[in-house]
N, C-alpha and C. Protein backbone atom coordinates (compact mmCIF):
# COMPACT_ATOMS: atom_id res chain seq x y z
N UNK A 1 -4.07 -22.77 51.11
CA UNK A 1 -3.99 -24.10 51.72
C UNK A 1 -4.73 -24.07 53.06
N UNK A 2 -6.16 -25.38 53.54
CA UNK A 2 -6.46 -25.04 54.41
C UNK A 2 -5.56 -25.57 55.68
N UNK A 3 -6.62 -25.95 56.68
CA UNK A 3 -5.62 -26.32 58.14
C UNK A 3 -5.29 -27.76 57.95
N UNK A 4 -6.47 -28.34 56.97
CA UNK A 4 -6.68 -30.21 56.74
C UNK A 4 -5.16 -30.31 55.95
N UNK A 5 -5.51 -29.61 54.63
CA UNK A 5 -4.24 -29.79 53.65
C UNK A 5 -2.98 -29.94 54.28
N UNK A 6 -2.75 -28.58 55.18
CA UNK A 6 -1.85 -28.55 55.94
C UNK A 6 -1.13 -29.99 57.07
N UNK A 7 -2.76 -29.89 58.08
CA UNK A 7 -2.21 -31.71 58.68
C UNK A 7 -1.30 -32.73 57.96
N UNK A 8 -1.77 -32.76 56.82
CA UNK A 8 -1.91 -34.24 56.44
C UNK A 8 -0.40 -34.01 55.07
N UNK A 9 -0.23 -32.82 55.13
CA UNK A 9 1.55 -32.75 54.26
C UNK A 9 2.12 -32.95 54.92
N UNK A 10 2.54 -32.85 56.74
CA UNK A 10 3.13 -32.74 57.21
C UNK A 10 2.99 -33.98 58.07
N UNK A 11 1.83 -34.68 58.35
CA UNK A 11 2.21 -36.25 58.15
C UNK A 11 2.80 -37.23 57.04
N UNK A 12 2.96 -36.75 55.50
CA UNK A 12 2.88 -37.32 54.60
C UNK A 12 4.53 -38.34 54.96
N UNK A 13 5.28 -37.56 55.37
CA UNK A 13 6.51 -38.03 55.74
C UNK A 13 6.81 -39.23 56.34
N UNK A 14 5.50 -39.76 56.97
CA UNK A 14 5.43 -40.49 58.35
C UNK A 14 4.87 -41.83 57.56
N UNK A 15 4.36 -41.71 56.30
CA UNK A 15 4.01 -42.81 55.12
C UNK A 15 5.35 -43.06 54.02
N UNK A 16 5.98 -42.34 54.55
CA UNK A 16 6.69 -42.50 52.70
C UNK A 16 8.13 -43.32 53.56
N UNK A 17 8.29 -43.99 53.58
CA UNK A 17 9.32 -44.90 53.97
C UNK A 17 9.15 -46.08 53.71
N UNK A 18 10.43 -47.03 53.83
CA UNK A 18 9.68 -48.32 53.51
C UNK A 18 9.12 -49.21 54.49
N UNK A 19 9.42 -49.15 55.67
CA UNK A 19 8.82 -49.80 56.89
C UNK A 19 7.41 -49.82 57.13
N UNK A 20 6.67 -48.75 56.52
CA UNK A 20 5.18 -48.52 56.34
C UNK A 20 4.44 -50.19 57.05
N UNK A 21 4.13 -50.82 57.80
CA UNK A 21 3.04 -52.09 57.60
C UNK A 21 1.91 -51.96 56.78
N UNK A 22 2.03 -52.39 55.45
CA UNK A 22 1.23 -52.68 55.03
C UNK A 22 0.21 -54.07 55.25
N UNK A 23 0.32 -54.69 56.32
CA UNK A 23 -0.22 -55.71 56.89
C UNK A 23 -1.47 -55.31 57.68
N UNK A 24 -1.70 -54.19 58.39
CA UNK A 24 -3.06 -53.60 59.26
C UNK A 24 -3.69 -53.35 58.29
N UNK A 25 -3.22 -53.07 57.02
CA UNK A 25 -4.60 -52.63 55.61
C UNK A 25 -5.58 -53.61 55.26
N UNK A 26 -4.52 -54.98 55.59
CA UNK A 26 -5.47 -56.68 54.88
C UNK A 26 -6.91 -56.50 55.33
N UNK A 27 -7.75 -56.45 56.65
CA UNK A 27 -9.03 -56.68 56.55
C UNK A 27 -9.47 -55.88 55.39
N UNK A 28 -9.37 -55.01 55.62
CA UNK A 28 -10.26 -53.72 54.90
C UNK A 28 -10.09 -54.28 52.86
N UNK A 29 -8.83 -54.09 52.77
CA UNK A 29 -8.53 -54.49 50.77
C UNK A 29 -9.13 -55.93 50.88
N UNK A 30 -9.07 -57.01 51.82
CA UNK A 30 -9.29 -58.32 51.50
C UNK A 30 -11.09 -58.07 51.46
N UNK A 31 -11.74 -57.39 52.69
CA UNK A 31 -13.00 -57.58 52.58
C UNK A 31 -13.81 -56.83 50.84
N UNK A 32 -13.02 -55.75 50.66
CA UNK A 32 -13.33 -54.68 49.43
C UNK A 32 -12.82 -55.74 48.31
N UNK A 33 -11.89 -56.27 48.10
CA UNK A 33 -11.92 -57.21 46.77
C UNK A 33 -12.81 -58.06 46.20
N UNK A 34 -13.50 -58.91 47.50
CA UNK A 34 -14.85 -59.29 47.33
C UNK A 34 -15.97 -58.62 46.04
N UNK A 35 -15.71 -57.54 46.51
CA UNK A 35 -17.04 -56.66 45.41
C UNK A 35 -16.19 -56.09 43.99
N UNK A 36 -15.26 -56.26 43.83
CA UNK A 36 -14.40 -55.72 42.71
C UNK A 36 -14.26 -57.26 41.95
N UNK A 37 -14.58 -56.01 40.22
CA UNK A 37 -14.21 -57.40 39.17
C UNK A 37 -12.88 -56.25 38.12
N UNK A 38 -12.22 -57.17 37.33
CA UNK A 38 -11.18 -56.33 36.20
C UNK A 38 -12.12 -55.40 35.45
N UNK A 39 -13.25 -55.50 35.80
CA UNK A 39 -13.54 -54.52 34.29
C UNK A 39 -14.33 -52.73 35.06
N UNK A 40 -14.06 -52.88 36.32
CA UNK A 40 -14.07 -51.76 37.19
C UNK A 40 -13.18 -50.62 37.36
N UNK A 41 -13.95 -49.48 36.60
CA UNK A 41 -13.06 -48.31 36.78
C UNK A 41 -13.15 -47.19 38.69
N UNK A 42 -12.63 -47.54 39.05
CA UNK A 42 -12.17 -47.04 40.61
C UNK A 42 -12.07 -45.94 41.24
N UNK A 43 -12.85 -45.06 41.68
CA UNK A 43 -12.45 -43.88 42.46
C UNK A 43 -12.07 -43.99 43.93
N UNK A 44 -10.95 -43.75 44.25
CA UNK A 44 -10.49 -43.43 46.15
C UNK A 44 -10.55 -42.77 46.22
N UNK A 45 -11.66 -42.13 46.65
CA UNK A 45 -11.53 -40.47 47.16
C UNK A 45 -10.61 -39.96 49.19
N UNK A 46 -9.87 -39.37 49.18
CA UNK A 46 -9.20 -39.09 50.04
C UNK A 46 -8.34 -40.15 50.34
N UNK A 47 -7.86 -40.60 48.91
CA UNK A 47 -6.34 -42.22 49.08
C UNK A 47 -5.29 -42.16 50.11
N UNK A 48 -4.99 -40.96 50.76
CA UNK A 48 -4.02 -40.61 51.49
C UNK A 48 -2.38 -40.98 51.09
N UNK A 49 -1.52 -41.67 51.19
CA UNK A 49 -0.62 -42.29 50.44
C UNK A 49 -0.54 -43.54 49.50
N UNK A 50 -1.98 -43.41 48.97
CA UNK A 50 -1.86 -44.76 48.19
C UNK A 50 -2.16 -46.21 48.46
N UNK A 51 -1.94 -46.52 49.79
CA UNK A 51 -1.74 -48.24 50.57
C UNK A 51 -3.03 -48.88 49.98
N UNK A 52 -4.02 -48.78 50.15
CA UNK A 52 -5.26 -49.28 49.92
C UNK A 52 -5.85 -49.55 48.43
N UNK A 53 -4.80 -48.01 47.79
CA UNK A 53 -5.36 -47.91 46.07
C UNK A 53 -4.29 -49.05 45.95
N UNK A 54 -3.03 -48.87 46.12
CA UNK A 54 -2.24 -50.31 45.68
C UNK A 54 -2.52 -51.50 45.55
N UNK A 55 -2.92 -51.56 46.96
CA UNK A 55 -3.37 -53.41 46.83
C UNK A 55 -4.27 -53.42 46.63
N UNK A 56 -5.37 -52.59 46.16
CA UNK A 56 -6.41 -53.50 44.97
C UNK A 56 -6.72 -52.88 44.01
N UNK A 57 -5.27 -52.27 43.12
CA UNK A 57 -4.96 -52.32 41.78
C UNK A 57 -5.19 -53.66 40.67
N UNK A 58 -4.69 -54.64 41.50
CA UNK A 58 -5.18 -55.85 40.69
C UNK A 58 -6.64 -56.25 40.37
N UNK A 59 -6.77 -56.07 41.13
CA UNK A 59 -8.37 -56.64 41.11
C UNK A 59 -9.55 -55.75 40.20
N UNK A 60 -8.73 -54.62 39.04
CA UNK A 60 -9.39 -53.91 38.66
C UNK A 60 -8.84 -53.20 37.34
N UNK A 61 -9.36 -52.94 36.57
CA UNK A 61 -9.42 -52.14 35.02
C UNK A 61 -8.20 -51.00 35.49
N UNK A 62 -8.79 -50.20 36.17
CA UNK A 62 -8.25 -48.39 36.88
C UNK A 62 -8.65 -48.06 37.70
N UNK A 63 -7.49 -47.94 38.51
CA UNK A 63 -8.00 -46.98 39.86
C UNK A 63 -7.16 -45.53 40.24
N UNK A 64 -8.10 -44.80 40.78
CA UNK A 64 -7.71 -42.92 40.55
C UNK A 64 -7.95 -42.83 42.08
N UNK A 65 -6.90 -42.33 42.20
CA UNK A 65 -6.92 -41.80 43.93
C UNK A 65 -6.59 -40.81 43.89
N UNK A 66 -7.28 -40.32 44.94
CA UNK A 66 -7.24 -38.46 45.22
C UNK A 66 -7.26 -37.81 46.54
N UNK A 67 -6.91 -36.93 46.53
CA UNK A 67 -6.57 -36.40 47.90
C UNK A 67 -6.16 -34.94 47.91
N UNK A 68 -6.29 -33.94 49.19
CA UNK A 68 -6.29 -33.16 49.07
C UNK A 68 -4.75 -32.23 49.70
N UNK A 69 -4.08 -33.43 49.65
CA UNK A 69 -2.63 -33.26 50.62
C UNK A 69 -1.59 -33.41 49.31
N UNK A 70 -0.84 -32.27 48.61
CA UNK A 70 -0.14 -32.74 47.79
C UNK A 70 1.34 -34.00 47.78
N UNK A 71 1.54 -33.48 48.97
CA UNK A 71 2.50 -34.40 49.40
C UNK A 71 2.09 -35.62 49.74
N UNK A 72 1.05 -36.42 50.23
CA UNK A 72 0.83 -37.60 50.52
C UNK A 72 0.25 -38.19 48.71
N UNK A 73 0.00 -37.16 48.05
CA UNK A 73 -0.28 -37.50 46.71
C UNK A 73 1.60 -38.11 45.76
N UNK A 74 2.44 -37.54 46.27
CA UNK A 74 3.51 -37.40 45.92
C UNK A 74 3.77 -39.11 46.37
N UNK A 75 3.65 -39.54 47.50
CA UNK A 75 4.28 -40.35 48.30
C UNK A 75 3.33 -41.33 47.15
N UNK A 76 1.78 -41.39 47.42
CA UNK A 76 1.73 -42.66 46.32
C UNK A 76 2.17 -42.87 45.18
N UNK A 77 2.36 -41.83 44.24
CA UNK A 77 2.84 -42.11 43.05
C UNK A 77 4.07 -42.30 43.00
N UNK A 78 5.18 -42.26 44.02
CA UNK A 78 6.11 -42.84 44.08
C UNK A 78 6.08 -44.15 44.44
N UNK A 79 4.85 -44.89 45.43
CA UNK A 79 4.95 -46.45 45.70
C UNK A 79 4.56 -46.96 44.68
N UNK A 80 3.65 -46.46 43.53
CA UNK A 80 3.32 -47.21 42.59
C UNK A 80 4.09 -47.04 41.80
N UNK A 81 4.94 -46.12 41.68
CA UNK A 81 6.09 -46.70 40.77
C UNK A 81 7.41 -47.65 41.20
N UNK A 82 7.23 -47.65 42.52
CA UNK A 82 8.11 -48.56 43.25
C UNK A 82 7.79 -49.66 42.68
N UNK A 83 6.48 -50.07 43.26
CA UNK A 83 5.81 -51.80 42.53
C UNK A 83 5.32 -51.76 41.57
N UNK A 84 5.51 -51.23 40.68
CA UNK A 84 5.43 -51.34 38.79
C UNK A 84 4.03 -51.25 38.58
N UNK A 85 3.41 -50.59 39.44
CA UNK A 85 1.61 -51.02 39.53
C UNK A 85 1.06 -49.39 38.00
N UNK A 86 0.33 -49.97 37.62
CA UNK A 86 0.77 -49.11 36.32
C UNK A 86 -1.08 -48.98 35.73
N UNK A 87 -2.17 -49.47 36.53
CA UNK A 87 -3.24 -49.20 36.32
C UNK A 87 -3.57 -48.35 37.62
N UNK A 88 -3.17 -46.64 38.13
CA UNK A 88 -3.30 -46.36 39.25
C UNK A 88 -2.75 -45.30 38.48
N UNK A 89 -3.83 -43.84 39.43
CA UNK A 89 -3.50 -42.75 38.54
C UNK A 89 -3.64 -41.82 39.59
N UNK A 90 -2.62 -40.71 40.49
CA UNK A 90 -3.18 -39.81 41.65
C UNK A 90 -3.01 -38.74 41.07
N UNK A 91 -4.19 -38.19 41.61
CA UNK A 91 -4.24 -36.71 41.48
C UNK A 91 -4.37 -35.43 42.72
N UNK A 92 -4.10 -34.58 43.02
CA UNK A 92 -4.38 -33.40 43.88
C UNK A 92 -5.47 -33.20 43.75
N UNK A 93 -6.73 -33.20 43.73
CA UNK A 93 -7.85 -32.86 43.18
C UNK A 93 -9.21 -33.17 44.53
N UNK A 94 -9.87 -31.93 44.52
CA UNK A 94 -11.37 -32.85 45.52
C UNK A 94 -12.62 -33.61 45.12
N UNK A 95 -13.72 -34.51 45.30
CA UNK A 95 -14.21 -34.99 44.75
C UNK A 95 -15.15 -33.86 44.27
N UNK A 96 -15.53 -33.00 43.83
CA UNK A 96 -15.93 -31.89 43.38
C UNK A 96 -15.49 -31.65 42.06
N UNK A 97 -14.15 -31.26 42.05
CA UNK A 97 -13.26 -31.29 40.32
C UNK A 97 -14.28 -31.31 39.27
N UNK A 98 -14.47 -30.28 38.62
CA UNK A 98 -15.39 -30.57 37.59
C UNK A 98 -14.95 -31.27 36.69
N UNK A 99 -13.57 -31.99 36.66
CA UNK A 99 -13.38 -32.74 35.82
C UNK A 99 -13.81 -33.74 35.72
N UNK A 100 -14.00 -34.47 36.85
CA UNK A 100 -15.25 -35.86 36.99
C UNK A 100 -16.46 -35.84 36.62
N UNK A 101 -16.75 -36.70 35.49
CA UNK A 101 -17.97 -36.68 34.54
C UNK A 101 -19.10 -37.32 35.49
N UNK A 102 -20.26 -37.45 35.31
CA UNK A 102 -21.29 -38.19 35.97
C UNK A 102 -21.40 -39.44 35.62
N UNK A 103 -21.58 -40.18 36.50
CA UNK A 103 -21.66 -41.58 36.35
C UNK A 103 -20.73 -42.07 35.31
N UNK A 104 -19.41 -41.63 35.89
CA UNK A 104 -18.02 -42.55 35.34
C UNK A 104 -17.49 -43.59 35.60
N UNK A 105 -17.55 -43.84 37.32
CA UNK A 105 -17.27 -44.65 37.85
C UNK A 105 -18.05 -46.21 38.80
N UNK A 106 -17.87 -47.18 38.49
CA UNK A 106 -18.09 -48.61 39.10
C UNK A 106 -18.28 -48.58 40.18
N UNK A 107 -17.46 -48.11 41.16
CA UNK A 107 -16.72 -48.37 42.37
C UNK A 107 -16.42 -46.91 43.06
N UNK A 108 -16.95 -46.41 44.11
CA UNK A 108 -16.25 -45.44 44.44
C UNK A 108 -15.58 -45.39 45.99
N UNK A 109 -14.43 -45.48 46.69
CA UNK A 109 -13.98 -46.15 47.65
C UNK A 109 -13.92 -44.62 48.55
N UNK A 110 -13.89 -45.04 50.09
CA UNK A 110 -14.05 -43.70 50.56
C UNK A 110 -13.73 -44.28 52.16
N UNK A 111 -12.41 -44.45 52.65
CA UNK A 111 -11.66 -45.23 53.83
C UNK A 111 -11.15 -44.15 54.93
N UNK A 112 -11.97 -43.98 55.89
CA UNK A 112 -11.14 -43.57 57.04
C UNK A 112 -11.69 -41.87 56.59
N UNK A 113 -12.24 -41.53 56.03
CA UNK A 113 -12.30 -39.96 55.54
C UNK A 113 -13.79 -38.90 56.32
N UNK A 114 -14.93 -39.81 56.18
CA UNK A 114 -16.12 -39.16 56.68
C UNK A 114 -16.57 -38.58 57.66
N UNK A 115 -15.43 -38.90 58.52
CA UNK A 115 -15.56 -38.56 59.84
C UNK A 115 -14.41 -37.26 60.28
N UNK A 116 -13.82 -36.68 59.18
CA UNK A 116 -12.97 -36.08 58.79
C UNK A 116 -13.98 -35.03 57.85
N UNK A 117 -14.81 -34.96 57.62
CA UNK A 117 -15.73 -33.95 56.68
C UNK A 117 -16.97 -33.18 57.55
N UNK A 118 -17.01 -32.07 57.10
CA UNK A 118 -18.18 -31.15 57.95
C UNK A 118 -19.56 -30.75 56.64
N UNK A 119 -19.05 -31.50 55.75
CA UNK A 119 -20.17 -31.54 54.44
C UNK A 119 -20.58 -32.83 53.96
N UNK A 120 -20.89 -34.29 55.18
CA UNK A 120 -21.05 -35.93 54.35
C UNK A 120 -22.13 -35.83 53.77
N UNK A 121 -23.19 -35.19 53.49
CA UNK A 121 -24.08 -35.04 53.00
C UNK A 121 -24.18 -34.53 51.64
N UNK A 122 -23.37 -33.72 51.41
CA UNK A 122 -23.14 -32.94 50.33
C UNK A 122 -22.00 -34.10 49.42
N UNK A 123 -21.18 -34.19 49.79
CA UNK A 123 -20.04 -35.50 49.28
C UNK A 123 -20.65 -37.19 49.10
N UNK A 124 -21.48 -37.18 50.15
CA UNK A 124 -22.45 -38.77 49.42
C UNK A 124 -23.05 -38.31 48.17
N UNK A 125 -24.11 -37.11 48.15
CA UNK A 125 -24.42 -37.11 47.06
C UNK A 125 -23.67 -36.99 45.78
N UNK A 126 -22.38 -36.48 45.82
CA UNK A 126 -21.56 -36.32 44.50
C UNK A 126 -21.63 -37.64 44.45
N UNK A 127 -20.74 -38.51 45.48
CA UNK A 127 -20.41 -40.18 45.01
C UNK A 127 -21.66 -40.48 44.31
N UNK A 128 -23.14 -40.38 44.97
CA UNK A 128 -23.81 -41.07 44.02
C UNK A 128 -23.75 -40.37 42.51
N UNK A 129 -23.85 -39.05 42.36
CA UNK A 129 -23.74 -38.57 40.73
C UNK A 129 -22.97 -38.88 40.07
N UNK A 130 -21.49 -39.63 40.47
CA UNK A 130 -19.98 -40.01 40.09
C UNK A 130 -20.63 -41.10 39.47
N UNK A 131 -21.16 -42.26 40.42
CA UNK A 131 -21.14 -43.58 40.33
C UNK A 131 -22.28 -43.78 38.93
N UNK A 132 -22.12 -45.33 38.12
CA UNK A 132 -22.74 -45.44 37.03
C UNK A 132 -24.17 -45.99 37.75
N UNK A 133 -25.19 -46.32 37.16
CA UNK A 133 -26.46 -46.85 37.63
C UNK A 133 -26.09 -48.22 38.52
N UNK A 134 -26.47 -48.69 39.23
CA UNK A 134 -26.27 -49.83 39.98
C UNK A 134 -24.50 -50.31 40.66
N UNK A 135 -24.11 -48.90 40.49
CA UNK A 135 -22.86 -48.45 41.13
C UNK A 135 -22.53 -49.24 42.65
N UNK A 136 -21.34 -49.21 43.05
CA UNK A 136 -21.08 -49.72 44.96
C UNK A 136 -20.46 -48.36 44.97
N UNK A 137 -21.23 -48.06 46.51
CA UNK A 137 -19.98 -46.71 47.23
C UNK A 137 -19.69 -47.99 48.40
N UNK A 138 -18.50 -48.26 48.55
CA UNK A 138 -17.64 -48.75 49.79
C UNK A 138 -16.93 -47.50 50.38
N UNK A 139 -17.18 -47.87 51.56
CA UNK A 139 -16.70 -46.92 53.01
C UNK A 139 -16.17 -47.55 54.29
N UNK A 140 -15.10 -47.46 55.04
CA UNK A 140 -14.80 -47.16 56.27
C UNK A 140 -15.07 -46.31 56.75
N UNK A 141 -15.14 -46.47 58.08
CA UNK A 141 -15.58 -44.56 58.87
C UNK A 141 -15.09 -45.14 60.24
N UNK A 142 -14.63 -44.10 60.93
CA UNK A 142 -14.17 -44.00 62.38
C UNK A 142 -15.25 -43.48 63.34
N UNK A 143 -16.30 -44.20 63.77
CA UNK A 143 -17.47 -43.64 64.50
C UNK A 143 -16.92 -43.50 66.39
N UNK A 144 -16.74 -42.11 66.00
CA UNK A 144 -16.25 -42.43 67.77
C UNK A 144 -16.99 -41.70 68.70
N UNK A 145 -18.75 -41.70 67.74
CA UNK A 145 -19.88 -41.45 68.55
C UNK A 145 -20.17 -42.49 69.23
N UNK A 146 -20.17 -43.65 68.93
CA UNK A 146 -20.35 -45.17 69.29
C UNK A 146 -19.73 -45.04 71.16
N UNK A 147 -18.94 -44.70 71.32
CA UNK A 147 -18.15 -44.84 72.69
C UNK A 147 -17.63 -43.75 73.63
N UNK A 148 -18.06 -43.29 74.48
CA UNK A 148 -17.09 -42.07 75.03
C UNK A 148 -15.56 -42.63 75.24
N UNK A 149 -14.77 -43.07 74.55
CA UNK A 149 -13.68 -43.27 75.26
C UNK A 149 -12.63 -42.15 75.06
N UNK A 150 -11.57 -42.15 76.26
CA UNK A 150 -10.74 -40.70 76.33
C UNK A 150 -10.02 -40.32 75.18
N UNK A 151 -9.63 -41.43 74.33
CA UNK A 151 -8.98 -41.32 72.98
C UNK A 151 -9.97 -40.29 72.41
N UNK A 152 -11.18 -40.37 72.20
CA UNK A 152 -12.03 -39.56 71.70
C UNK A 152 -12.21 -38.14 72.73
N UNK A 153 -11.90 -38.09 73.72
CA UNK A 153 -11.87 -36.62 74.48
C UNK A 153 -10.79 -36.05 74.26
N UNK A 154 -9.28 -36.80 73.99
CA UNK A 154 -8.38 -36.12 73.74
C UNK A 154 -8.55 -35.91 71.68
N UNK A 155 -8.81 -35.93 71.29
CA UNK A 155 -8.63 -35.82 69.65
C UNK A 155 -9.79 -34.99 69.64
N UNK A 156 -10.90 -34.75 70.59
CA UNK A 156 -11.53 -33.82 70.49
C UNK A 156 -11.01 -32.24 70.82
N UNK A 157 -10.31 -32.54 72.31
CA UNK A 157 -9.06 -31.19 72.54
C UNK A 157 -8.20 -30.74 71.31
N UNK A 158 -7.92 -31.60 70.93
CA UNK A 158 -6.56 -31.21 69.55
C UNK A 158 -7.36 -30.89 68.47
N UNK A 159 -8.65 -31.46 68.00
CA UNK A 159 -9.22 -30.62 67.35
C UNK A 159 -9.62 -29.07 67.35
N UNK A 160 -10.03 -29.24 68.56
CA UNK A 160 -10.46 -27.72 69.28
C UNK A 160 -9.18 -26.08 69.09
N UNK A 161 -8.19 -27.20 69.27
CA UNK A 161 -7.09 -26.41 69.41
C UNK A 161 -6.10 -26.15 68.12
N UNK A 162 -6.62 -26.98 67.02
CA UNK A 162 -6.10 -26.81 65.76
C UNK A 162 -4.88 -27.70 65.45
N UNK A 163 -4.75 -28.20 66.21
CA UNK A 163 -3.25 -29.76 66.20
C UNK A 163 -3.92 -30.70 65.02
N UNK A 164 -4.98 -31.42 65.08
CA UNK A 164 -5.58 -31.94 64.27
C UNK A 164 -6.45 -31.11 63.52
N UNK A 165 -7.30 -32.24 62.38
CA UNK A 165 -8.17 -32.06 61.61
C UNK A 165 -9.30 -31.62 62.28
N UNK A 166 -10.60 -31.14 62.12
CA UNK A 166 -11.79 -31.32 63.00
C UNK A 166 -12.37 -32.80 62.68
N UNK A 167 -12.91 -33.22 63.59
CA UNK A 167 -13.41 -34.22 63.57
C UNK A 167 -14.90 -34.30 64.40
N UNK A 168 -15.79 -35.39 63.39
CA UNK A 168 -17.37 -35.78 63.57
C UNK A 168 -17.45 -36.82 64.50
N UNK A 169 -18.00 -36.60 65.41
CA UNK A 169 -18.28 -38.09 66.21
C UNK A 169 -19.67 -38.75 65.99
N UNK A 170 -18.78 -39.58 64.84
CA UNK A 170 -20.64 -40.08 64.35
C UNK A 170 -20.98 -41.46 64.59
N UNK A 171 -22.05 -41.61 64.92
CA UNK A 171 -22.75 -42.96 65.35
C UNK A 171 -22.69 -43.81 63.95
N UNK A 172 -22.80 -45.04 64.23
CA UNK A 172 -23.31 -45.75 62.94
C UNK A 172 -24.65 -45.41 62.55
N UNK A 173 -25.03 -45.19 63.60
CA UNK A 173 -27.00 -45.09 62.42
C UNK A 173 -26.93 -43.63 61.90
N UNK A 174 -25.81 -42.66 62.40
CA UNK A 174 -25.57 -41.10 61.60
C UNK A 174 -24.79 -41.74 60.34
N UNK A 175 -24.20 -42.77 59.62
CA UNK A 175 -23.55 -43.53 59.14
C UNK A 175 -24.66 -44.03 57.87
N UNK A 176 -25.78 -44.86 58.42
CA UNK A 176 -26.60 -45.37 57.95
C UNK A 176 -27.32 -44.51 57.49
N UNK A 177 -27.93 -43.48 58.13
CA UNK A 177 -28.58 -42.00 58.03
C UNK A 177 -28.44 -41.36 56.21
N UNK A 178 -26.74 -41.06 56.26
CA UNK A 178 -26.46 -40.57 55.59
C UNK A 178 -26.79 -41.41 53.89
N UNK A 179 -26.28 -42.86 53.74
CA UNK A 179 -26.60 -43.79 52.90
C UNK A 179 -27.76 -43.61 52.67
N UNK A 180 -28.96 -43.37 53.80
CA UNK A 180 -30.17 -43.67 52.70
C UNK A 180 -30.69 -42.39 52.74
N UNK A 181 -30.30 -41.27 53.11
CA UNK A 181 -30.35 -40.28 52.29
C UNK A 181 -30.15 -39.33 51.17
N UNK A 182 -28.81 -40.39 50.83
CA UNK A 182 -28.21 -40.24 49.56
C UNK A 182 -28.39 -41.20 48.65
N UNK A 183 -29.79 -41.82 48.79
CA UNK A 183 -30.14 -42.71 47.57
C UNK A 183 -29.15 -44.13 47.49
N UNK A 184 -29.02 -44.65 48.63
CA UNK A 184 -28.33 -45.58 48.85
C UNK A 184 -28.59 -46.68 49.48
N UNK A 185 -28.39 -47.99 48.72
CA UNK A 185 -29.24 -49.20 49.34
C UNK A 185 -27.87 -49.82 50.08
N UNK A 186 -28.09 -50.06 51.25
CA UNK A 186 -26.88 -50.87 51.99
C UNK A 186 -26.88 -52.08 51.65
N UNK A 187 -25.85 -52.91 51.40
CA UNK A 187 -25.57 -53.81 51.31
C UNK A 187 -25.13 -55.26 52.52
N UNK A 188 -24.01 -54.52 52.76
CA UNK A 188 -23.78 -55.12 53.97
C UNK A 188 -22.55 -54.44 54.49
N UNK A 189 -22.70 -55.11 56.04
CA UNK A 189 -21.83 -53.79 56.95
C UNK A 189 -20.80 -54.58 57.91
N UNK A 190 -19.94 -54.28 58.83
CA UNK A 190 -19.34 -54.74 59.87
C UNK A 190 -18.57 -53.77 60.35
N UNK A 191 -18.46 -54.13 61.39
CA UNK A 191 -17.21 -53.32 62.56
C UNK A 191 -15.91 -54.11 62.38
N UNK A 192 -15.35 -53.64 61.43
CA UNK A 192 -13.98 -54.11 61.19
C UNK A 192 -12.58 -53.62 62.23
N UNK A 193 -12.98 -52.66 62.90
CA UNK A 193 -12.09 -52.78 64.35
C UNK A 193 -12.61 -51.81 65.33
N UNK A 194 -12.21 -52.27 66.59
CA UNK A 194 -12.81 -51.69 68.13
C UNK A 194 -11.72 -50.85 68.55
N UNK A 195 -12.20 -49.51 69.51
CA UNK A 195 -11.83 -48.81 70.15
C UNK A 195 -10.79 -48.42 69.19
N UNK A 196 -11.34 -47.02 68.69
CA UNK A 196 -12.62 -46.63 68.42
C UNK A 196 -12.63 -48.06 67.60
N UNK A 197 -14.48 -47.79 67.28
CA UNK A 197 -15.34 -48.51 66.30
C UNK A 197 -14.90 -48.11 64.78
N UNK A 198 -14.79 -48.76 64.11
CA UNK A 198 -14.56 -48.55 62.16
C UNK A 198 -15.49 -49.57 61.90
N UNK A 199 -16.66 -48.68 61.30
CA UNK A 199 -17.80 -49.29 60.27
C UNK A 199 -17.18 -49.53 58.96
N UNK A 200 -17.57 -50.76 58.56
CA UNK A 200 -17.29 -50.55 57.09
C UNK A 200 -19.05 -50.71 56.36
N UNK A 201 -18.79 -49.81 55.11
CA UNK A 201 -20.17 -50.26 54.90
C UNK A 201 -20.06 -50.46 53.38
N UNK A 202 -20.87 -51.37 52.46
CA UNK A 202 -21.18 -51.46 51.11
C UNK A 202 -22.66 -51.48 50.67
N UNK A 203 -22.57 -50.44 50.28
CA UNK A 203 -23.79 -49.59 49.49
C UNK A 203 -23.77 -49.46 47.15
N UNK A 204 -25.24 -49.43 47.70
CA UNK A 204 -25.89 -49.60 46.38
C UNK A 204 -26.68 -48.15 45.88
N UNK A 205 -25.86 -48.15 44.43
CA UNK A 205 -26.73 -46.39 44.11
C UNK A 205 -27.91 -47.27 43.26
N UNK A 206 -29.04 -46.93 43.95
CA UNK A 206 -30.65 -46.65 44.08
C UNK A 206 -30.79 -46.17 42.36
């Protein structure tokens, strides 16, 4: 188990209750439903507890969320059996798994995670091999290259020091960078919240 796996079991606790707000998720699922139809099979790669794969279960055929935290894997498949949501499938698994065929998936969703990876280069390109021809990769990202602010000097200390995950301080155009180096036509983008900055972006496999 690495140090990430580790973080993020031992937050898992801090999701699995019922008080959770699921209300701070609305921009992000309301703007992503937009591009989703029922006949879309769904990858979340790094789902964390589920919140995001839940609410836009409807709006879709199947959706498979994954993650590398067994316990926050635990916590969604208990909310989706809470709300009877029954097209939603989690697994322990990384987007690597040779079990994922090429170009299986419609849709491949990827929220809050990239900036959390020391390989985006290597992981865009799987999404594009995942995704079917004229595929969407949708993304959030936490760019907290965009700003020196101290939030970002302190999460840089706790990285340093092993409290947190490591973390990328990436600009949006390191953001953009990555998309069209991975054979990816942008679609369209926004800063869906400040301090830090969260890009969202919707991209087209090329």
């Amino acid at each position: 188990m690495n140090k990430s796996e580790k973080f993020w079991d031992k937050r898992a606790k801090d999701y699995d209750n019922q008080k959770t707000n699921w209300e701070k998720y609305n921009k992000t699922v309301d703007k992503t439903k937009q591009y989703l139809n029922t006949n879309d099979i769904v990858l979340d790669f790094a789902c964390g507890a589920g919140i995001k794969t839940i609410k836009l279960a409807d709006n879709v055929k199947e959706i498979q969320g994954i993650d590398i935290s067994s316990k926050l894997i635990d916590v969604a498949k208990r909310k989706a059996e809470e709300r009877k949501v029954e097209n939603t499938h989690f697994a322990q698994v990384t987007i690597f798994d040779t079990g994922f065929k090429k170009e299986s998936f419609d849709v491949i969703l990827a929220f809050n995670i990239l900036h959390l990876v020391d390989n985006g280069q290597e992981i865009i390109h799987k999404i594009h091999e995942l995704l079917k021809p004229g595929g969407l990769f949708i993304s959030e990202t936490v760019c907290m290259g965009e700003k020196k602010a101290f939030l970002g000097w302190i999460l840089s200390f706790l990285s340093k020091i092993g409290l947190v995950p490591p973390i990328t301080f990436l600009k949006i155009s390191d953001l953009e960078d990555l998309m069209s180096g991975g054979k990816f036509q942008i679609i369209d983008t926004e800063i869906v919240q400040q301090n830090p900055q969260s890009y969202y972006i919707l991209a087209k496999k090329e």
